[in-house]
PDB file of N, CA and C in Angstrom:
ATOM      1  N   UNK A   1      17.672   7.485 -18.458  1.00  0.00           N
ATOM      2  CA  UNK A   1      17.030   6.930 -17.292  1.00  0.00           C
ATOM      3  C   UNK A   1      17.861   5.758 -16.794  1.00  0.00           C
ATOM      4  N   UNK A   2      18.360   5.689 -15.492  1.00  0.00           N
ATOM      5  CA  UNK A   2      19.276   4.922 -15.061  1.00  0.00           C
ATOM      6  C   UNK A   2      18.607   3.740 -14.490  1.00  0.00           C
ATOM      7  N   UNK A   3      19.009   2.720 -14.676  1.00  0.00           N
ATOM      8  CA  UNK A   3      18.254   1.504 -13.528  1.00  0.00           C
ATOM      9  C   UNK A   3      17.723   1.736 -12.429  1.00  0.00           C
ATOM     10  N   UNK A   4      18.468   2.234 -11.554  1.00  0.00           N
ATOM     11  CA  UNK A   4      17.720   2.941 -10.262  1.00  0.00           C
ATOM     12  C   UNK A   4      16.649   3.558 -10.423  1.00  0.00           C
ATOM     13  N   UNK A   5      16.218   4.198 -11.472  1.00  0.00           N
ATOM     14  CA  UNK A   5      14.850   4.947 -11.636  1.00  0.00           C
ATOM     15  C   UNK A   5      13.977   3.992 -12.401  1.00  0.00           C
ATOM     16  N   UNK A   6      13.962   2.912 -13.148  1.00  0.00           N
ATOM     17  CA  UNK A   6      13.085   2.202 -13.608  1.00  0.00           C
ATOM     18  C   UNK A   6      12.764   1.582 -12.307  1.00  0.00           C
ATOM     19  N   UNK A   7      13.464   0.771 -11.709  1.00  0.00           N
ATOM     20  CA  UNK A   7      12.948   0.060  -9.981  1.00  0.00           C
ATOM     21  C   UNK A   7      12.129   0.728  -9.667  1.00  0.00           C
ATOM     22  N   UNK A   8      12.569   2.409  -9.230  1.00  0.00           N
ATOM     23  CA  UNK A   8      11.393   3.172  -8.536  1.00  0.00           C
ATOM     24  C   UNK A   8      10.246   3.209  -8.938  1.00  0.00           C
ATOM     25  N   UNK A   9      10.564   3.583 -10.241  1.00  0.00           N
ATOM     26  CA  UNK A   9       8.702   3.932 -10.730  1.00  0.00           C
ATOM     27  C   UNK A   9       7.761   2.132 -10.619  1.00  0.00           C
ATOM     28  N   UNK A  10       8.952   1.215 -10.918  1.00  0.00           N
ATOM     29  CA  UNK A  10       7.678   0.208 -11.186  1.00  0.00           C
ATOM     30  C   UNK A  10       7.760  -0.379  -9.707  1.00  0.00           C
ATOM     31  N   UNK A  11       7.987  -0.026  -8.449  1.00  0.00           N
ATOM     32  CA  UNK A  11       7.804  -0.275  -6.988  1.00  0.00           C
ATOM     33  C   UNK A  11       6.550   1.189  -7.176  1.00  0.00           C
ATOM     34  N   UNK A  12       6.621   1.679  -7.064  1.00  0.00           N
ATOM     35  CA  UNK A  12       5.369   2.736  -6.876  1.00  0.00           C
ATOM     36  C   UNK A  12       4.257   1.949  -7.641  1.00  0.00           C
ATOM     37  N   UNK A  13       4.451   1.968  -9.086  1.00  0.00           N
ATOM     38  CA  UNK A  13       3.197   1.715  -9.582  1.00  0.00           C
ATOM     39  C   UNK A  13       2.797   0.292  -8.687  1.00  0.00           C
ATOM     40  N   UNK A  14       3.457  -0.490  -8.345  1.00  0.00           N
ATOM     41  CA  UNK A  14       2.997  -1.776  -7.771  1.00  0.00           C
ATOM     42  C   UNK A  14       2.566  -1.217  -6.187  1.00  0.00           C
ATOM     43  N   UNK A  15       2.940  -0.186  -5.633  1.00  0.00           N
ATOM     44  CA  UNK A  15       2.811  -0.003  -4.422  1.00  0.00           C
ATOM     45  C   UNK A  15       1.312   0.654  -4.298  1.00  0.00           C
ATOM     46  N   UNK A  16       1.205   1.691  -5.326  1.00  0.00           N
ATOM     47  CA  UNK A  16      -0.068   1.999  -5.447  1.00  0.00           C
ATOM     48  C   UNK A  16      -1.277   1.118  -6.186  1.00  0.00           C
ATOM     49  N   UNK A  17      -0.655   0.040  -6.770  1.00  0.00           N
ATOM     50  CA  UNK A  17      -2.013  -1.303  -7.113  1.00  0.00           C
ATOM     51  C   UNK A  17      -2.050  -1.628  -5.581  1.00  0.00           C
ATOM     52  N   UNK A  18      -1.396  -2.110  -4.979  1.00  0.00           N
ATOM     53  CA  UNK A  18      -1.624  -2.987  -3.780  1.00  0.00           C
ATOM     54  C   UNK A  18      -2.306  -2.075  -3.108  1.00  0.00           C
ATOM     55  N   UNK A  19      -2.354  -0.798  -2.734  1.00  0.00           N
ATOM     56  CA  UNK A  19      -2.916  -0.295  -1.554  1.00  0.00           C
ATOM     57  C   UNK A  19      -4.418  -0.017  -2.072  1.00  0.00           C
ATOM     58  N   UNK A  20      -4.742  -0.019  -3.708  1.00  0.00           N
ATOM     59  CA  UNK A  20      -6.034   0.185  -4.460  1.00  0.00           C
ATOM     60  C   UNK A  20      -6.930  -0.759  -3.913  1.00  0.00           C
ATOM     61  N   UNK A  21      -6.112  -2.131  -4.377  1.00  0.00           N
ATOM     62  CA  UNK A  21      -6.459  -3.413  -4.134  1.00  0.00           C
ATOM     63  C   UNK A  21      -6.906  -3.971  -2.958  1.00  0.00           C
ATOM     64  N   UNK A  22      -6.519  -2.911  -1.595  1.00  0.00           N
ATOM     65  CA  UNK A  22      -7.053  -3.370  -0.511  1.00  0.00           C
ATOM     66  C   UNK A  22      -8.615  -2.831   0.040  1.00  0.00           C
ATOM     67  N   UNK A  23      -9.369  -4.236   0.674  1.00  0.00           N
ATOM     68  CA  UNK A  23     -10.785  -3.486   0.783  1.00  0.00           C
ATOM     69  C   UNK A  23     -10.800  -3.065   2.041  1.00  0.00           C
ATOM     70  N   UNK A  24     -11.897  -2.082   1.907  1.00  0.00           N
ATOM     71  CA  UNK A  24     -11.582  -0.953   3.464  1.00  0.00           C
ATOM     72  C   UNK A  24     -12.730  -1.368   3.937  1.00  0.00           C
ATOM     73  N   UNK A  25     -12.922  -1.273   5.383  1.00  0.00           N
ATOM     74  CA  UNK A  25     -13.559  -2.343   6.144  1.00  0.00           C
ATOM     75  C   UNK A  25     -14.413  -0.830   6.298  1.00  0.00           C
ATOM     76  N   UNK A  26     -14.137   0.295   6.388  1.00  0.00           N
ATOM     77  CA  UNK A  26     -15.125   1.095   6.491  1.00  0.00           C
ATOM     78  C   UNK A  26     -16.106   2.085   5.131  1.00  0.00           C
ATOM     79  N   UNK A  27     -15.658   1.666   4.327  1.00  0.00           N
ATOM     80  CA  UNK A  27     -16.013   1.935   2.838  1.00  0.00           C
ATOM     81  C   UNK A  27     -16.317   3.489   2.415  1.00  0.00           C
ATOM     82  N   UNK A  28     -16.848   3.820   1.605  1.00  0.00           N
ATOM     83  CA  UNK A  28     -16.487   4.823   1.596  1.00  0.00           C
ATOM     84  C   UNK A  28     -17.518   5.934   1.806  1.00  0.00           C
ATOM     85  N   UNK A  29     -18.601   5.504   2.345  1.00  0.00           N
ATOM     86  CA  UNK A  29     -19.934   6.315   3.202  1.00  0.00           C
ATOM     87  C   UNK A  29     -19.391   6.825   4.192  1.00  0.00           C
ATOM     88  N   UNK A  30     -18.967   5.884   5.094  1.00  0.00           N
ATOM     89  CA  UNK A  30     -18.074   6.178   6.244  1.00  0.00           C
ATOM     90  C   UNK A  30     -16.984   7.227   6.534  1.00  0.00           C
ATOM     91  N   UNK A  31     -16.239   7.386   4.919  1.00  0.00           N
ATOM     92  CA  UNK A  31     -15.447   7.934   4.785  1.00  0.00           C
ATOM     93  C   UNK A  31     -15.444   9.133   5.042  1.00  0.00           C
ATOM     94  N   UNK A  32     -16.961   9.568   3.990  1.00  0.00           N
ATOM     95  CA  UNK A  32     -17.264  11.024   3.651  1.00  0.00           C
ATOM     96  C   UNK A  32     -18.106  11.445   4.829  1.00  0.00           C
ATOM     97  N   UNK A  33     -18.536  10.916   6.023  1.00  0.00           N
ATOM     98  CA  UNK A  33     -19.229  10.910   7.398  1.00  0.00           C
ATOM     99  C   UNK A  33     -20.306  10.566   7.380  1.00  0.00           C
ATOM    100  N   UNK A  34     -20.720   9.463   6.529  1.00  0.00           N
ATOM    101  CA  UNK A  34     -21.799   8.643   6.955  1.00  0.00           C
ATOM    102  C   UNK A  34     -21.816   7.297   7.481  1.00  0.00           C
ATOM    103  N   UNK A  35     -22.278   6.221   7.708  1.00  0.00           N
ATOM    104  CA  UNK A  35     -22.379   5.531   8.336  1.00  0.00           C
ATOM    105  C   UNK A  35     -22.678   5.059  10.002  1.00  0.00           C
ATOM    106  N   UNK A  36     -22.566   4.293  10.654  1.00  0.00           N
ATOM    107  CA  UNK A  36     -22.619   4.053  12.287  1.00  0.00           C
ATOM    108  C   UNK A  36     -21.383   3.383  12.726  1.00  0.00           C
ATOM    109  N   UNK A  37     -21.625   3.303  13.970  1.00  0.00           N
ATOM    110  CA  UNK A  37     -20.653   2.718  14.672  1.00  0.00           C
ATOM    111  C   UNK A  37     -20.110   1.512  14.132  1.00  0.00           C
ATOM    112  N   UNK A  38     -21.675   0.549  14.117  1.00  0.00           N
ATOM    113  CA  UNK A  38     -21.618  -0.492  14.412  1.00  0.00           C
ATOM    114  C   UNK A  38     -20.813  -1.071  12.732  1.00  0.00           C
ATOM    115  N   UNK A  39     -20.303  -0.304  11.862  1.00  0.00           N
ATOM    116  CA  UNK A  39     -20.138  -0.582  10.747  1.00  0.00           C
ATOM    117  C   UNK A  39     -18.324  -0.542  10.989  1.00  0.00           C
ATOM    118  N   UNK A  40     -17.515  -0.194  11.921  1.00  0.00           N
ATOM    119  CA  UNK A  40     -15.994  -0.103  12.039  1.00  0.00           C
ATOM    120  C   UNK A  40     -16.234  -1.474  13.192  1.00  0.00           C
ATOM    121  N   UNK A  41     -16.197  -2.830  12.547  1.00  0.00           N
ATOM    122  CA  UNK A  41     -15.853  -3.973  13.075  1.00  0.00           C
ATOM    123  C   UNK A  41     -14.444  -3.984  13.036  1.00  0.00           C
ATOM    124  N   UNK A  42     -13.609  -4.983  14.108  1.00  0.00           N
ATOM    125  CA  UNK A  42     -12.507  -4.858  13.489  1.00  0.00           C
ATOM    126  C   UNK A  42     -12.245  -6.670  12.663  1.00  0.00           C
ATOM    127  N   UNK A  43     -11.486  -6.616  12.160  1.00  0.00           N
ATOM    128  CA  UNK A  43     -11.190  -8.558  11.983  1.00  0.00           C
ATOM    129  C   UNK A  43     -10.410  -8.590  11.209  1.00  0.00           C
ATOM    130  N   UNK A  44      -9.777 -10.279  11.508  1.00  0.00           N
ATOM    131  CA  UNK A  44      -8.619 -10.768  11.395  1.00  0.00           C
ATOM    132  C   UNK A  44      -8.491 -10.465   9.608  1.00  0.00           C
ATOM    133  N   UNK A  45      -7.256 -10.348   9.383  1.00  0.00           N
ATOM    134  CA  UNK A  45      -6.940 -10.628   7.571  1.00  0.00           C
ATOM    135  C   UNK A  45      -6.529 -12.022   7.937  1.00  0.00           C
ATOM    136  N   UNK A  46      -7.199 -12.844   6.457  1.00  0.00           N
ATOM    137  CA  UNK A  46      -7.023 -14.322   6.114  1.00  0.00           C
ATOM    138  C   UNK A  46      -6.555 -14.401   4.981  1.00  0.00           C
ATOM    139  N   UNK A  47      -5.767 -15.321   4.703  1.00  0.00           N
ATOM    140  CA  UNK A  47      -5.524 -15.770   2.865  1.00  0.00           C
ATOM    141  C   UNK A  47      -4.604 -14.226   2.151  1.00  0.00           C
ATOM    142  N   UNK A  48      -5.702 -14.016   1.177  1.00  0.00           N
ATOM    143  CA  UNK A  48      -4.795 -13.725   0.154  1.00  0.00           C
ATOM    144  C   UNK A  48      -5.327 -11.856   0.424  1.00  0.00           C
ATOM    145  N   UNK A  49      -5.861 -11.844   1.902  1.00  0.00           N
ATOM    146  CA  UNK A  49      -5.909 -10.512   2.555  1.00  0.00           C
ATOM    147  C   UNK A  49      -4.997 -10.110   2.916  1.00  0.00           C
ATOM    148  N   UNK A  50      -4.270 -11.295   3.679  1.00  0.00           N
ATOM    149  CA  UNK A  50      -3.237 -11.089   4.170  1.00  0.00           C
ATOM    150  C   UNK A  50      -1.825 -11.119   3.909  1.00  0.00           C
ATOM    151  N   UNK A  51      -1.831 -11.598   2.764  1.00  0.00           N
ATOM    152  CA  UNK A  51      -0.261 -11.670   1.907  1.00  0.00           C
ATOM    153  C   UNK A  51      -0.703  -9.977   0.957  1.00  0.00           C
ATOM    154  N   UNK A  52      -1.587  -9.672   0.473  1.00  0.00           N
ATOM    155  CA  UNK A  52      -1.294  -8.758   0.078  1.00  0.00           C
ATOM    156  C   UNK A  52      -1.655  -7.487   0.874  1.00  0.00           C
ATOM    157  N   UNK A  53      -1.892  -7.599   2.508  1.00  0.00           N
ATOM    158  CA  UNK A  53      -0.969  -6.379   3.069  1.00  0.00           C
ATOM    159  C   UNK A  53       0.722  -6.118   3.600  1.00  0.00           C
ATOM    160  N   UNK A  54       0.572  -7.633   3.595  1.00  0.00           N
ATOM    161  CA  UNK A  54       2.009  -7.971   4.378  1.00  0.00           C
ATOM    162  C   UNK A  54       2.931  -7.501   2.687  1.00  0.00           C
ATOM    163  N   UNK A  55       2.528  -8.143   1.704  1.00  0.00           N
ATOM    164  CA  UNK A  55       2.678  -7.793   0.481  1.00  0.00           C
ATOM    165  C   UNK A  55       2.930  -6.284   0.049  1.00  0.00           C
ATOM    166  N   UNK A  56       2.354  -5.561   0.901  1.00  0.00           N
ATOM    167  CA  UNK A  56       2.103  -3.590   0.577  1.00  0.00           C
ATOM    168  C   UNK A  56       3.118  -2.868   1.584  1.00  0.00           C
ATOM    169  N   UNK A  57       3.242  -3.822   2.630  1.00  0.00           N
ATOM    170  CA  UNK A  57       4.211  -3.184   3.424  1.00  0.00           C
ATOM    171  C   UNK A  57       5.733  -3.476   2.550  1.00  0.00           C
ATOM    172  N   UNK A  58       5.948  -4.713   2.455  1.00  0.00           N
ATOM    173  CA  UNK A  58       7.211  -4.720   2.167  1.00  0.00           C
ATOM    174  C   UNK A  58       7.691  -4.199   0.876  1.00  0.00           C
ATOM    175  N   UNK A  59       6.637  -3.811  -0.073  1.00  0.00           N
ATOM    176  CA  UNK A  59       6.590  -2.619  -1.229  1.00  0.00           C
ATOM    177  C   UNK A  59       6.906  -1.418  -1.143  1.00  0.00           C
ATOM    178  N   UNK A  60       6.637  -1.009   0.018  1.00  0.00           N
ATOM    179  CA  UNK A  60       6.587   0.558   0.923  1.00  0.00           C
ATOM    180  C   UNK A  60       8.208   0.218   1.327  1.00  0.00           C
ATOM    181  N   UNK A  61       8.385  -0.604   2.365  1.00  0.00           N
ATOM    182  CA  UNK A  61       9.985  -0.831   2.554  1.00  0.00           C
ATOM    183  C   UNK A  61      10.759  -0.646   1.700  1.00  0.00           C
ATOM    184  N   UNK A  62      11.043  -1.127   0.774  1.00  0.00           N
ATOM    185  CA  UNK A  62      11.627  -1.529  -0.570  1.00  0.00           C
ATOM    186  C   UNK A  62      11.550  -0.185  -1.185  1.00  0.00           C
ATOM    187  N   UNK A  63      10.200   0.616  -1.544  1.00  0.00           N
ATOM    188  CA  UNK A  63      10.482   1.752  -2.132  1.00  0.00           C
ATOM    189  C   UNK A  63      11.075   3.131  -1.275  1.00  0.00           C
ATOM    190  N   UNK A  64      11.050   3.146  -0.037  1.00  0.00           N
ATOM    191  CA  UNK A  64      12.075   4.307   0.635  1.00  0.00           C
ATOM    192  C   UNK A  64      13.450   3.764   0.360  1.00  0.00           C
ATOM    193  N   UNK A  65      13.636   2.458   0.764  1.00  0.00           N
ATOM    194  CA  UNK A  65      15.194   2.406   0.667  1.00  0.00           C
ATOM    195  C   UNK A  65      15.781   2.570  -0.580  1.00  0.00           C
ATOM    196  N   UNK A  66      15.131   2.432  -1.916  1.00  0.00           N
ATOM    197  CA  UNK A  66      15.405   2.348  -3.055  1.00  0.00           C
ATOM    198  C   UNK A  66      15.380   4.159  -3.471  1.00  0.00           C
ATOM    199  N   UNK A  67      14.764   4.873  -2.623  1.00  0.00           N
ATOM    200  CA  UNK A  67      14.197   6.300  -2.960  1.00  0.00           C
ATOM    201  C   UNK A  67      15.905   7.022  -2.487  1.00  0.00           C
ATOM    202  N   UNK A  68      16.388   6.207  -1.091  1.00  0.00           N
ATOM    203  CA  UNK A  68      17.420   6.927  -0.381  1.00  0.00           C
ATOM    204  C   UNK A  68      18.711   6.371  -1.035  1.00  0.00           C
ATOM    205  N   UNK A  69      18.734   5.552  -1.344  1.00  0.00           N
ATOM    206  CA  UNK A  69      20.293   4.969  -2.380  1.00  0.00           C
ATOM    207  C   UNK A  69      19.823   6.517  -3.310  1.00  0.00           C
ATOM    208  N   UNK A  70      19.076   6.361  -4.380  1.00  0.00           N
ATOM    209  CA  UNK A  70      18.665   6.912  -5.710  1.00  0.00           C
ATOM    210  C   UNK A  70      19.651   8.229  -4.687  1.00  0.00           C
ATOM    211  N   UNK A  71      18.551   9.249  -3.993  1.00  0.00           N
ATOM    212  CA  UNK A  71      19.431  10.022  -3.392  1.00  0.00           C
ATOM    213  C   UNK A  71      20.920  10.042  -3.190  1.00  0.00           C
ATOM    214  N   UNK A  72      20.806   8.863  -2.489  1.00  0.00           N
ATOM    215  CA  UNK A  72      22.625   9.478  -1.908  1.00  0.00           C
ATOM    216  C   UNK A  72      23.116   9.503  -3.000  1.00  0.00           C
ATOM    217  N   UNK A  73      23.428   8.396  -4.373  1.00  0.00           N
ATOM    218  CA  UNK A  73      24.089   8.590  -5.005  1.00  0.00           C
ATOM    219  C   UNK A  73      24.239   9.461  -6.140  1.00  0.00           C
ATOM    220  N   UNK A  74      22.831  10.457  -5.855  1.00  0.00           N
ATOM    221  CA  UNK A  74      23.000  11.445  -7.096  1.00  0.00           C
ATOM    222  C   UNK A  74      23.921  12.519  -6.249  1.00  0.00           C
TER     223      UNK A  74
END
């Protein structure tokens, strides 16, 4: 297992905590087709909402480019 593949897996596993970790404003009644309207508010992310989406994106970044090196150079 080459360095390049330890990065990957532990950017995934961190990529998939962060996106676990985020709470869904429409939960999961909503999901399966229950709920109302009036329950998809939209609103601002604050604090430590907001570092860990900004946090999930740049996890996601990080793991394609790390996915496409791994590629090219095999």
């Amino acid at each position: 297992m080459t360095l390049l593949s330890i990065i990957q897996i532990a950017l995934a596993v961190l990529l998939v905590s962060g996106i676990l970790l985020q709470n869904s404003a429409a939960g999961l009644g909503s999901a399966l087709g229950g709920g109302s309207d009036d329950d998809a508010v939209m609103h601002t992310r604050r604090g430590p909402e907001k570092a860990l989406f900004y946090g999930t994106i740049i996890l996601a970044i990080l793991f394609v480019f790390v996915s496409y090196v791994s590629v090219y150079l095999s």
